[in-house]
Protein backbone atom coordinates (compact mmCIF):
# COMPACT_ATOMS: atom_id res chain seq x y z
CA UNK A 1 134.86 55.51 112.80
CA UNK A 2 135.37 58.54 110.32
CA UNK A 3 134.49 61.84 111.64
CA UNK A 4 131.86 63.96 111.17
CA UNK A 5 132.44 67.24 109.48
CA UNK A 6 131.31 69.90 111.41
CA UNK A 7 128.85 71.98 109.78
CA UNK A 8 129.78 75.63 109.02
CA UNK A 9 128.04 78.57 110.34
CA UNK A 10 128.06 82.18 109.08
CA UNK A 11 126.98 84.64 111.35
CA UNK A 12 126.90 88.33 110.18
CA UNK A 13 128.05 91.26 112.74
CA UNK A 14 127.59 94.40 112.88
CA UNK A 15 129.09 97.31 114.14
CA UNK A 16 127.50 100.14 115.71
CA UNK A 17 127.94 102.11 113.00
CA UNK A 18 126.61 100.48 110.46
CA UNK A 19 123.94 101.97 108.35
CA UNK A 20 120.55 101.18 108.73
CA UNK A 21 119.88 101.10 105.39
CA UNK A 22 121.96 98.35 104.52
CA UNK A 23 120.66 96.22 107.72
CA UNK A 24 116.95 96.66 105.77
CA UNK A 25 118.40 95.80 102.60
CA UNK A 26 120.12 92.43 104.26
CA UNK A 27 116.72 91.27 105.63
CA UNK A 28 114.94 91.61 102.54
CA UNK A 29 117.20 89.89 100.88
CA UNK A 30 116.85 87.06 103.47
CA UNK A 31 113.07 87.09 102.77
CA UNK A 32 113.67 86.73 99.10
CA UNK A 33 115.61 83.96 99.23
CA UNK A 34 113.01 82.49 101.95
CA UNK A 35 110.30 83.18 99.48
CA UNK A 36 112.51 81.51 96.79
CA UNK A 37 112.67 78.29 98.59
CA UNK A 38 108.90 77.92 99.74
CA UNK A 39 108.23 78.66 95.79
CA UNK A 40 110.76 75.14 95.27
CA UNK A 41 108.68 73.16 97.63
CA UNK A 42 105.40 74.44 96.24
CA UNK A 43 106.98 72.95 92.88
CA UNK A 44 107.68 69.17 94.24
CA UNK A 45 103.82 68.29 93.90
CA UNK A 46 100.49 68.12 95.74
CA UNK A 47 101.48 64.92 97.23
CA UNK A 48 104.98 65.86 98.65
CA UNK A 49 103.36 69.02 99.96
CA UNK A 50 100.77 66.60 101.58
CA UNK A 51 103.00 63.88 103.07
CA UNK A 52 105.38 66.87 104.63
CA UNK A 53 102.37 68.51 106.52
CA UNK A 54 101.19 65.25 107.34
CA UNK A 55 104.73 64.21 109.18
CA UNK A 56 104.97 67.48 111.65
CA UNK A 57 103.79 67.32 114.51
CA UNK A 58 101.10 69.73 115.96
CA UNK A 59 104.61 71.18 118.07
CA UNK A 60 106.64 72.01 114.89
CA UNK A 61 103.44 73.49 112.73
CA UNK A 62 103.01 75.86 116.34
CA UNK A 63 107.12 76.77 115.87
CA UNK A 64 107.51 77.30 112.17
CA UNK A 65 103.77 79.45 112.61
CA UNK A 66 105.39 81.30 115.27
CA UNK A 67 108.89 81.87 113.26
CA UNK A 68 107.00 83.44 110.67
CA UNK A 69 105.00 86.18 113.20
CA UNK A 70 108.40 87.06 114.18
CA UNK A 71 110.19 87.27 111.30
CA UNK A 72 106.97 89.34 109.85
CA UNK A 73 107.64 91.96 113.36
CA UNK A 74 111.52 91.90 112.75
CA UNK A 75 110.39 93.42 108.93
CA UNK A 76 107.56 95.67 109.21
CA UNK A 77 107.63 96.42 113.23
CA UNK A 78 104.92 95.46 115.95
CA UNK A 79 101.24 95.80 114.79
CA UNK A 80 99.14 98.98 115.71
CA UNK A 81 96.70 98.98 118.75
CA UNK A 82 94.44 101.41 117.38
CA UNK A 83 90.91 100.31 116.16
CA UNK A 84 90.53 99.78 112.44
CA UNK A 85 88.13 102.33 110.51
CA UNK A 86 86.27 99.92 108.88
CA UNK A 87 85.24 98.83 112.89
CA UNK A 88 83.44 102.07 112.75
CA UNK A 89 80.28 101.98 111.30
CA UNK A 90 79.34 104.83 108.73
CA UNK A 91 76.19 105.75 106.74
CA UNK A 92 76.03 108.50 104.29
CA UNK A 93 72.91 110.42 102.39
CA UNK A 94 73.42 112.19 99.94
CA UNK A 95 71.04 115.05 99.30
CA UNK A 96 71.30 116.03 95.32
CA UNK A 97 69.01 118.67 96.04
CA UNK A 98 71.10 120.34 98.52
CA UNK A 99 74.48 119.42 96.89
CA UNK A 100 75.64 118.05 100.58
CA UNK A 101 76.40 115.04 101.92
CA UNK A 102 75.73 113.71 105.50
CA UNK A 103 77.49 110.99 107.16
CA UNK A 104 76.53 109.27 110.92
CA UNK A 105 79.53 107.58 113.00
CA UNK A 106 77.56 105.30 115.38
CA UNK A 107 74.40 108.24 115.41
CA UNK A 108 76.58 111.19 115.40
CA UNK A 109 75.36 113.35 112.13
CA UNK A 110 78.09 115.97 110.53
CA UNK A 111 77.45 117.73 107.64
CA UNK A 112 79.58 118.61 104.82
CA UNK A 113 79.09 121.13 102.35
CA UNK A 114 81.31 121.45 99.82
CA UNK A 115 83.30 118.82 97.58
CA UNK A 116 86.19 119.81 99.63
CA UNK A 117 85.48 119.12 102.91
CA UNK A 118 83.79 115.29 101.96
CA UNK A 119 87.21 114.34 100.49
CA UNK A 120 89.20 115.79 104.00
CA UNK A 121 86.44 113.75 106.34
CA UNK A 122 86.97 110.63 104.27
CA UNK A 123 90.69 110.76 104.17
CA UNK A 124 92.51 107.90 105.83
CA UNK A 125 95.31 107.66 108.31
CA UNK A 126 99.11 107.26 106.63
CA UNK A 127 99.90 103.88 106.19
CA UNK A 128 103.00 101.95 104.20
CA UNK A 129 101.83 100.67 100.69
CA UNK A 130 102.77 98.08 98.75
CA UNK A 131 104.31 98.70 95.15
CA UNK A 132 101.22 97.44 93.73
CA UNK A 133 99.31 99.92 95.53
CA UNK A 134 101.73 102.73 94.81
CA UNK A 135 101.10 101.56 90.99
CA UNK A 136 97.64 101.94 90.44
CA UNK A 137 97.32 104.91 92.77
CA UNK A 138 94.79 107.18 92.31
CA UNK A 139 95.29 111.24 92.37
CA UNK A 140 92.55 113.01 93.41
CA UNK A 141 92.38 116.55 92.21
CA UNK A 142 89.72 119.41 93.43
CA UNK A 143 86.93 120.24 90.78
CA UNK A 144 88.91 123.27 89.65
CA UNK A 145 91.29 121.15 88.32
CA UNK A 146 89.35 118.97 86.37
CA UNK A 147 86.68 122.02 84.89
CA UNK A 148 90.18 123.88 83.95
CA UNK A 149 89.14 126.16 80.58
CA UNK A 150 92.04 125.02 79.00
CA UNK A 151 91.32 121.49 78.85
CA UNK A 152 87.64 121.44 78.11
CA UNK A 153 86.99 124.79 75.74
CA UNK A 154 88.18 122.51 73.31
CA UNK A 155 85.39 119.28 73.85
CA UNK A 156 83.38 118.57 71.25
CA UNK A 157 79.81 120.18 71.33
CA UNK A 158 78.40 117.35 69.15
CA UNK A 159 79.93 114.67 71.67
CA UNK A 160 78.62 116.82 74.52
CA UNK A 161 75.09 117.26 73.80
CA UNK A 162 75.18 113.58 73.31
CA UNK A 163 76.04 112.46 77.02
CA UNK A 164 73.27 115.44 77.96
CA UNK A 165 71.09 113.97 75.67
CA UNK A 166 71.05 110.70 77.68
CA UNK A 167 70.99 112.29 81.12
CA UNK A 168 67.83 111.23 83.12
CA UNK A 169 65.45 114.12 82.75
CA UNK A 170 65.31 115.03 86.67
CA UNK A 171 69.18 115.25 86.18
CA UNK A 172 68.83 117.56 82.80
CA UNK A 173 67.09 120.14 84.62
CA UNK A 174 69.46 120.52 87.43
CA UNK A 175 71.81 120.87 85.07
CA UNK A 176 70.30 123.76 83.37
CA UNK A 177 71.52 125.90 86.05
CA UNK A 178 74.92 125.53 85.62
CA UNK A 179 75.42 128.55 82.61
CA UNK A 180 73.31 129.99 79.73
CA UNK A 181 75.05 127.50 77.21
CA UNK A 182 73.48 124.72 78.70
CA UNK A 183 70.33 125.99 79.49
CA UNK A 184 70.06 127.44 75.83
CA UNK A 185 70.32 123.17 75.03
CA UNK A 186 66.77 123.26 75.16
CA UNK A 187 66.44 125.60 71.88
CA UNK A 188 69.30 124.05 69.97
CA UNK A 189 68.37 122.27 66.82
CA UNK A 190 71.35 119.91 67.15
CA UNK A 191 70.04 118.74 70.74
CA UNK A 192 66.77 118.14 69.71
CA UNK A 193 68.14 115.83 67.29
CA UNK A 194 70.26 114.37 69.70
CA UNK A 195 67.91 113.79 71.70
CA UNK A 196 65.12 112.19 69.68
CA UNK A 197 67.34 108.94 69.13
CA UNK A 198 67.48 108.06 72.48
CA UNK A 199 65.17 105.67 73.43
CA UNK A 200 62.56 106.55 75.97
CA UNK A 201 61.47 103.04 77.44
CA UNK A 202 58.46 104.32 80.07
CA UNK A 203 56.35 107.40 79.90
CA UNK A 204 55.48 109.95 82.55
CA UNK A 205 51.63 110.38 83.55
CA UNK A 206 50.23 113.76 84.51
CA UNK A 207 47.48 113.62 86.36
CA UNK A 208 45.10 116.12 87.83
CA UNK A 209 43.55 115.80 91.43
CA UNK A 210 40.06 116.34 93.41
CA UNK A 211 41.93 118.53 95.66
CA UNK A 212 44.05 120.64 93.38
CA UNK A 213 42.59 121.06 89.78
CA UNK A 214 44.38 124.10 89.21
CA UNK A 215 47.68 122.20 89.02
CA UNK A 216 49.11 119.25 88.10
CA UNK A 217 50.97 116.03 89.69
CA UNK A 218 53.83 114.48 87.40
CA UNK A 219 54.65 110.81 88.40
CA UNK A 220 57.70 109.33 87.02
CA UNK A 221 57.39 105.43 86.70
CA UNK A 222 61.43 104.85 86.86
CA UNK A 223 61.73 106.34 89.65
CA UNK A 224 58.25 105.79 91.70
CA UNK A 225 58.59 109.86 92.79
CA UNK A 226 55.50 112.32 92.26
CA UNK A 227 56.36 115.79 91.18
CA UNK A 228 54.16 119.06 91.59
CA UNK A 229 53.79 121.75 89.11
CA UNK A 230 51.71 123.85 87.63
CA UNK A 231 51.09 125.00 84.08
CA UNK A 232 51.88 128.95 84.19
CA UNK A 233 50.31 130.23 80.99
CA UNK A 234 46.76 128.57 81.52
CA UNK A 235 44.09 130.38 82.62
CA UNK A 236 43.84 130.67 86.50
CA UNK A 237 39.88 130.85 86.38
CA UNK A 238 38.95 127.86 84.13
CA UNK A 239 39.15 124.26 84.99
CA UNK A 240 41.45 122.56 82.01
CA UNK A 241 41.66 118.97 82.05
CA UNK A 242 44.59 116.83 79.87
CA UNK A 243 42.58 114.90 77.26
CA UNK A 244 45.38 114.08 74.92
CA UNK A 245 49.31 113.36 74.35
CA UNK A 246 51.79 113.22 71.70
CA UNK A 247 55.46 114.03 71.54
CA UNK A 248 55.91 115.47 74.78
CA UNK A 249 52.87 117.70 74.98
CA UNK A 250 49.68 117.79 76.40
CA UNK A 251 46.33 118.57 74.73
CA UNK A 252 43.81 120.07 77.52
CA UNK A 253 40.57 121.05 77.17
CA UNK A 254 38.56 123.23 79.63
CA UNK A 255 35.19 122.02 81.46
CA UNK A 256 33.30 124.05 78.98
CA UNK A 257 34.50 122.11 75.76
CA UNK A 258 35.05 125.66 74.32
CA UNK A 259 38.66 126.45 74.05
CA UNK A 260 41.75 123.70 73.38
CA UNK A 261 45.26 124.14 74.88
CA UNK A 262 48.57 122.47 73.90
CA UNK A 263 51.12 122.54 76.64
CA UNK A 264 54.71 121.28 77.21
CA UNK A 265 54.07 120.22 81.76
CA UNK A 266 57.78 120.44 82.15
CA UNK A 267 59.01 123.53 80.09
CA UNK A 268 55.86 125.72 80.72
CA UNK A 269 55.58 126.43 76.31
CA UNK A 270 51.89 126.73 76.05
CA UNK A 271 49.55 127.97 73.48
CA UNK A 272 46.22 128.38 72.85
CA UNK A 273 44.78 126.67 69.82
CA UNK A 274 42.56 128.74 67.41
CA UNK A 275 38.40 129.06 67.45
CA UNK A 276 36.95 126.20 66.15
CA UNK A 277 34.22 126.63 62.92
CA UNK A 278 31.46 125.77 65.19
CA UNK A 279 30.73 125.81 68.67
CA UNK A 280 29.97 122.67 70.21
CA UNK A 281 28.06 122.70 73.59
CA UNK A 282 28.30 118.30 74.41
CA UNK A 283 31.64 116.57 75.34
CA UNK A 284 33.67 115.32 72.53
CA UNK A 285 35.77 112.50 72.07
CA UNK A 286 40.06 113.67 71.45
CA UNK A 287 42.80 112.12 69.91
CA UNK A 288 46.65 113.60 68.91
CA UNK A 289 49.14 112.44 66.55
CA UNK A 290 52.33 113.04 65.42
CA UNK A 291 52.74 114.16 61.55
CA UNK A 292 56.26 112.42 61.78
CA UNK A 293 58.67 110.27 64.12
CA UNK A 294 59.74 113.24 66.27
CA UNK A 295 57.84 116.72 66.78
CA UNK A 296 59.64 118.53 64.86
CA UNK A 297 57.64 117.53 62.46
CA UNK A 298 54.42 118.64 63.67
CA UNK A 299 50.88 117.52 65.24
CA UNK A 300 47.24 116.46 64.66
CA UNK A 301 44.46 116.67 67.34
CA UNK A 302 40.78 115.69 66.40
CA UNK A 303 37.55 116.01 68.17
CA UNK A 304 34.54 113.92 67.80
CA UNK A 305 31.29 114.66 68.85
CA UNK A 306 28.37 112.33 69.50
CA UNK A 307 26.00 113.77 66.74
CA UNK A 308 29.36 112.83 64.13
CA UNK A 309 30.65 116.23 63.80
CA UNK A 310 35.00 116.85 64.03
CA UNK A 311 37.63 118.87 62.89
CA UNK A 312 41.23 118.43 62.50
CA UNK A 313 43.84 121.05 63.73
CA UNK A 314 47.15 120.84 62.08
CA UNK A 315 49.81 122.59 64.10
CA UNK A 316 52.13 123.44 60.42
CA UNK A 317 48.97 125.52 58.80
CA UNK A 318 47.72 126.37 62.47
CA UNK A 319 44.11 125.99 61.92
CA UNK A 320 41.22 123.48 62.00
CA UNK A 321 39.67 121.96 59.22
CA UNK A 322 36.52 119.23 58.77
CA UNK A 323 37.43 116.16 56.16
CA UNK A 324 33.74 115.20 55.28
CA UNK A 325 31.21 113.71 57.37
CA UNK A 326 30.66 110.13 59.12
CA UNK A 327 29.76 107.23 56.68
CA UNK A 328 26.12 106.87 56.48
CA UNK A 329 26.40 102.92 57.62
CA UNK A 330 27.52 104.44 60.83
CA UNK A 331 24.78 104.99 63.30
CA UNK A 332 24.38 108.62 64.52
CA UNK A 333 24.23 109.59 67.28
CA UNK A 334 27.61 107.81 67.78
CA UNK A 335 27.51 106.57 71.66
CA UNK A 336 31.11 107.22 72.48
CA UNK A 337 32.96 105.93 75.59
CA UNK A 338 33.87 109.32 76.92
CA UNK A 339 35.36 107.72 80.27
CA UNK A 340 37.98 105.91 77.31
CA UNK A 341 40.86 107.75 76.05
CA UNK A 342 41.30 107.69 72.39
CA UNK A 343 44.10 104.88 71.10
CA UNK A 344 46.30 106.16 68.03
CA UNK A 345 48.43 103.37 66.13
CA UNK A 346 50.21 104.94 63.31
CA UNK A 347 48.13 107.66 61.52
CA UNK A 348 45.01 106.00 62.71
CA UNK A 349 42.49 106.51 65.77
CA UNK A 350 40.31 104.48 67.74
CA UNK A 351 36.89 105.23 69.74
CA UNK A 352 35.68 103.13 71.87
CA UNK A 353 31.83 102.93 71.83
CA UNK A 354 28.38 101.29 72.90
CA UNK A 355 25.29 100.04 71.41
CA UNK A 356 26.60 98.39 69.58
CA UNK A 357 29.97 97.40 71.45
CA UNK A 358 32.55 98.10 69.36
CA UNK A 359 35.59 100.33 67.91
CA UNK A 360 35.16 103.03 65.66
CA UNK A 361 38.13 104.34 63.88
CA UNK A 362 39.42 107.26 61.76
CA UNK A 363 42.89 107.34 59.81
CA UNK A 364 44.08 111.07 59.52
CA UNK A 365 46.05 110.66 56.80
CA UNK A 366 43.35 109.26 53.86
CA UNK A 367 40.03 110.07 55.54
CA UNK A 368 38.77 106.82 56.04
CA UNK A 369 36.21 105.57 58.43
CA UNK A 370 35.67 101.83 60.03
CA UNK A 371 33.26 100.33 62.42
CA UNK A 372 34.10 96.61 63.93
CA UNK A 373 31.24 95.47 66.23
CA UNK A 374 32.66 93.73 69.49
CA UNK A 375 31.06 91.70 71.71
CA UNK A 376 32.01 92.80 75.45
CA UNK A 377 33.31 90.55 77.81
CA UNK A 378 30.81 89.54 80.49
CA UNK A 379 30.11 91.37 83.45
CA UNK A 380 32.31 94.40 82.38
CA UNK A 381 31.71 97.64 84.03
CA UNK A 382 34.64 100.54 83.39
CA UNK A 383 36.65 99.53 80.48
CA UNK A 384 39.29 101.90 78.65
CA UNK A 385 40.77 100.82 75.43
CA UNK A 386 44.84 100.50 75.36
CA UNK A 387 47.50 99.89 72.61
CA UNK A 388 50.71 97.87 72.90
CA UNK A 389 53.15 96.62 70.47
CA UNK A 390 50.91 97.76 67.69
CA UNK A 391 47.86 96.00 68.75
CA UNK A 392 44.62 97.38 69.88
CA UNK A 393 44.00 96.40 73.85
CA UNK A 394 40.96 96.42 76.39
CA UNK A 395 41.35 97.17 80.07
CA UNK A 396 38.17 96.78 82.69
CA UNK A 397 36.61 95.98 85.80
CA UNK A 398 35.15 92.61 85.77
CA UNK A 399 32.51 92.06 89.00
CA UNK A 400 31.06 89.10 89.82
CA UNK A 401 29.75 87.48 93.01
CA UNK A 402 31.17 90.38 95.14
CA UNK A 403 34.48 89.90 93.76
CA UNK A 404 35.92 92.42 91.55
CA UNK A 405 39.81 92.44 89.81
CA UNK A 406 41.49 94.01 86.42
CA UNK A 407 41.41 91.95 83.19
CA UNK A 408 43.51 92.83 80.14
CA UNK A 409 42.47 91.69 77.04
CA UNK A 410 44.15 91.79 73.41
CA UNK A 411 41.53 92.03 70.00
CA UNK A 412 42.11 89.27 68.04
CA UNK A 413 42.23 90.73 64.34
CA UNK A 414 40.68 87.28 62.29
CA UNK A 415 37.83 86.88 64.61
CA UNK A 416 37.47 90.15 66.16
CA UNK A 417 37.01 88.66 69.97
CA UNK A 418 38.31 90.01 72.98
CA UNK A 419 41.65 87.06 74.04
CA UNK A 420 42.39 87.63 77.93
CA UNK A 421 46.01 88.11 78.47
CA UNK A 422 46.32 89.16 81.99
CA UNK A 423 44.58 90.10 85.41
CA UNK A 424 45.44 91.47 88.56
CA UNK A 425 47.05 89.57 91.50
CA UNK A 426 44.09 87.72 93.27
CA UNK A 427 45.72 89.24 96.87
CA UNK A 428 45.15 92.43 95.42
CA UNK A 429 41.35 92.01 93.93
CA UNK A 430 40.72 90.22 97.57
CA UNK A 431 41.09 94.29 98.90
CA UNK A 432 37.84 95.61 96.62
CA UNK A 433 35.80 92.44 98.09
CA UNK A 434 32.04 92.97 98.36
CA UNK A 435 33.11 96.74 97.37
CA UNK A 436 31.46 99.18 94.39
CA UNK A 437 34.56 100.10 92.87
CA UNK A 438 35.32 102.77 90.36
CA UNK A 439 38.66 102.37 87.68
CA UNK A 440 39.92 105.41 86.02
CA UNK A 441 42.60 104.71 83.61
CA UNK A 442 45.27 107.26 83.13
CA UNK A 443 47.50 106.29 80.13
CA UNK A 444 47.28 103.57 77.75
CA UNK A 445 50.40 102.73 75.36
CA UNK A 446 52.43 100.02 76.91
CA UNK A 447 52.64 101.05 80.85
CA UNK A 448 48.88 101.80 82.38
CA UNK A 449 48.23 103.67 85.47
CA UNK A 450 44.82 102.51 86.83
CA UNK A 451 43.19 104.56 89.73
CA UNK A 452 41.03 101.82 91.33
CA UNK A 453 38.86 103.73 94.38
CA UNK A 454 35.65 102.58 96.53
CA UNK A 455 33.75 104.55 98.98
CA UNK A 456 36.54 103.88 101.84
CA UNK A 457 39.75 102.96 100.26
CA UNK A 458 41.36 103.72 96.53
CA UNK A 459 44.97 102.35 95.24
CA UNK A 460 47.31 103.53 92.75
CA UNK A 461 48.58 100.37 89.97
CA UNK A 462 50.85 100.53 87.43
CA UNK A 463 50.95 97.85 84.51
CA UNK A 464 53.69 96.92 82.44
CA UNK A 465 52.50 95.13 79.45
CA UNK A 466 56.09 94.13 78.09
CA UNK A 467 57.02 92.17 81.28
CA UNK A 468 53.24 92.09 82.89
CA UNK A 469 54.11 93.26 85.95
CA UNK A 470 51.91 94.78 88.38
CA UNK A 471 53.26 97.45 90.78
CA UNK A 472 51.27 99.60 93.30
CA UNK A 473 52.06 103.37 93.10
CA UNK A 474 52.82 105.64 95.98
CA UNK A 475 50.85 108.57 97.56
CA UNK A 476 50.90 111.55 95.67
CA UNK A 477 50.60 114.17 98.46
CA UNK A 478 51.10 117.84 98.10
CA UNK A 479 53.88 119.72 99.22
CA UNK A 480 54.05 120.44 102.95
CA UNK A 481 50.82 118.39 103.13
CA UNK A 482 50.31 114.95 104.50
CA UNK A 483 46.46 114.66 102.61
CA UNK A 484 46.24 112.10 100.24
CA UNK A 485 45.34 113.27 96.88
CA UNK A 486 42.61 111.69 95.29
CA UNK A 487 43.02 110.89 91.07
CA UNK A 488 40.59 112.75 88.94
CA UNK A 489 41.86 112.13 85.72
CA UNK A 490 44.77 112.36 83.59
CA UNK A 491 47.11 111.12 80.69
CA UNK A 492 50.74 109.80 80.08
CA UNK A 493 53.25 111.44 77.85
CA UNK A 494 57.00 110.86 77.00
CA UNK A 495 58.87 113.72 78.67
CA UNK A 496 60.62 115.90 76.20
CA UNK A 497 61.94 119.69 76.85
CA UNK A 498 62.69 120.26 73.58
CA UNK A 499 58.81 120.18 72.33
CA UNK A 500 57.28 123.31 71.89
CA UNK A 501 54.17 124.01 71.79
């Protein structure tokens, strides 16, 4: 019987003197060629792969499992005892106001001030790193670094007011404060331009309250967050109420219908419009309109009385002027919805009005007068007109047997009928059950904020008529105040701090 060759063996010695370097570079050599191997298997197919794993044993998976652990500790050394970070539990609010940044291990609140200090309580422990880690490392340099003179005197201003341009407006103004360059943005020509082509999806409303009619409450819709200001340059003593909007300012009017106002809410530019020809002692009927796309280009505002008497104010030739009188198919005295806010579409304003039920409009531009007679829905009681996409809309309260909700309705142009479109959630209308309620509407071009109130309760809506979606509106509250703030009226505008007034 031939024998069997015996198998050689290499074994590898080494001296005490050896170099651990070269005892490291021996091992992962070893792993490479392991690694080369496994990769050969891998190659042989699925079903090899399958029929080996199915012919160990659970004893030999436990022993080549084990092999591996140890020949992973012989590499890289015995794993660390010490808890992992990411076992500890951190939260972290950020306060933009404040510029600081607070985070809570487990309920324990530090503070830390400056940029400096967040990047030292976030840093990590040392740890080794793979070569794909050490690759795509990041370097994280202070804010010094990165604001160096040298590397941004030379960014282009164009390209800068651009990204500015597109900032969110809470954000612009915070901004402001940094130096006199960018707070001089708001007078620049170039940024005005700038930014007039962004798009603006949602307006702001400004509203005034019960509580506080000497000021005013800003809500922004895109962010659901109330802001309190106050008009500097209006008269303390009189009560001025917003009756108009176009290109980022508001047209007040005081209680007196004597003397008009046009105001920028978040800059503060306000002026007072000249005298009118005549005096006019009942409440009047406003609408404002751009001469243009942007305001640059200037404004209209018109007042209409009930007896048919208006006047135009042109911001260019600062002055008011009276284009002829009412047509005489159109029935003085006019009975004008002054609880309604006037609609503009193009050059081109709507009234709404009673006996008869109806529109009345006016287009600026060519003088023109129209009258459309429009059946009301049934049992309407506060109604508003609204204007979306171009179209001429109707909002209102609609009670019957005890049960009251919101109805929006679109005029049909062919048969001049009020089409329903939309009405409030039923959960919600179940609220004003067997209740007298009262709707104030507070802007009407595409998003609607409807005050809805009754003698014990009153809610806050907002309507999106692009996506018809309902959404209820939080407390405005004053400052250091936890009293509710009830709506007394108001008007939406597109925010703009480069409109002067």
């Amino acid at each position: 019987m031939p024998k069997k060759k015996a198998r050689k063996r290499f074994f590898t010695f080494y001296d005490d003197d050896d170099d651990e370097e070269e005892r490291r570079e021996k091992r992962e050599e070893r792993r490479e060629k392991t690694k080369t191997k496994r990769r050969r298997e891998r190659g042989s197919g699925d079903g090899n792969r399958r029929l080996l794993w199915q012919g160990m044993d659970g004893a030999a998976m436990l022993r080549q499992l084990v092999g591996q652990i140890q020949e992973l500790c012989e590499l890289y050394g015995s794993p660390s005892i010490d808890q992992p970070h990411h076992l500890n539990p951190r939260w972290y609010i950020i306060d933009l106001n404040n510029n600081s940044l607070e985070y809570d291990f487990c309920g324990l609140k530090v503070e830390a001030k400056s940029d400096q200090k967040m990047v030292e309580a976030n840093k990590s422990s040392p740890c080794k790193r793979s070569k794909r880690e050490d690759s795509t490392k990041v370097v994280t340099s202070t804010s010094a670094d990165l604001m160096d003179q040298k590397i941004w005197k030379d960014f282009p201003e164009d390209l800068l007011e651009a990204v500015i341009a597109r900032l969110p407006i809470e954000s612009f103004f915070r901004f402001r404060s940094i130096c006199r360059k960018w707070n001089s943005l708001l007078t620049s020509n170039s940024f005005a331009q700038q930014f007039s082509e962004v798009p603006r999806l949602l307006p702001w409303f400004y509203s005034v309250t019960h509580e506080n009619m000497s000021s005013g409450a800003v809500y922004d819709p895109s962010l659901r967050k109330w802001y309190h200001l106050s008009a500097p340059h209006l008269p303390a003593k009189m009560i001025i109420l917003p009756v108009a909007s176009a290109g980022g300012l508001i047209c007040f009017l005081d209680l007196g219908h004597k003397k008009f106002y046009v105001c920028n809410p978040l800059t503060g530019s306000c002026k007072e419009l000249p005298a009118r020809s005549f005096r006019v002692w009942s409440r009047v009927a406003v609408g404002m309109i751009l001469n243009g796309n942007s305001i640059s280009t200037g404004y209209k505002i018109m007042w209409l009385g009930s007896n048919g008497d208006h006047e135009i104010y042109d911001s260019v030739q600062d002055r008011w002027t009276r284009h002829g009188s009412v047509p005489l198919n159109i029935k003085l005295p006019l009975s004008l919805n002054f609880r309604s806010q006037t609609v503009s579409i193009d050059s081109t304003l709507y009234f709404l009005h009673t006996e008869p039920d109806g529109v009345l409009s006016y287009n600026v531009e060519n003088g023109v007068w129209k009258q459309f007679i429009i059946p009301s829905p049934l049992h309407l009681t506060d109604h508003t007109l609204a204007e979306y996409g171009g179209q001429v809309m109707l909002v209102g309260l609609v009670t019957k047997n005890a049960a009251t909700c919101v109805y929006i309705w679109e005029l049909q142009k062919m048969t001049l009928l009020w089409k329903e479109v939309d009405r409030m959630p039923n959960i919600w209308c179940l609220e004003f059950y067997g209740k007298h309620v009262r709707m104030t509407c507070l802007g009407n071009r595409g998003l609607l904020m409807l005050s809805l109130r009754s003698r014990r309760m009153s809610r806050l809506v907002t309507y999106n008529m692009s996506n018809k979606q309902w959404q209820k509106v939080p407390e405005c509250l004053l400052p250091h105040c936890r009293k509710r703030q009830s709506i007394a009226c108001g008007t939406a505008f597109h925010p703009c701090p480069t409109a002067f007034a």
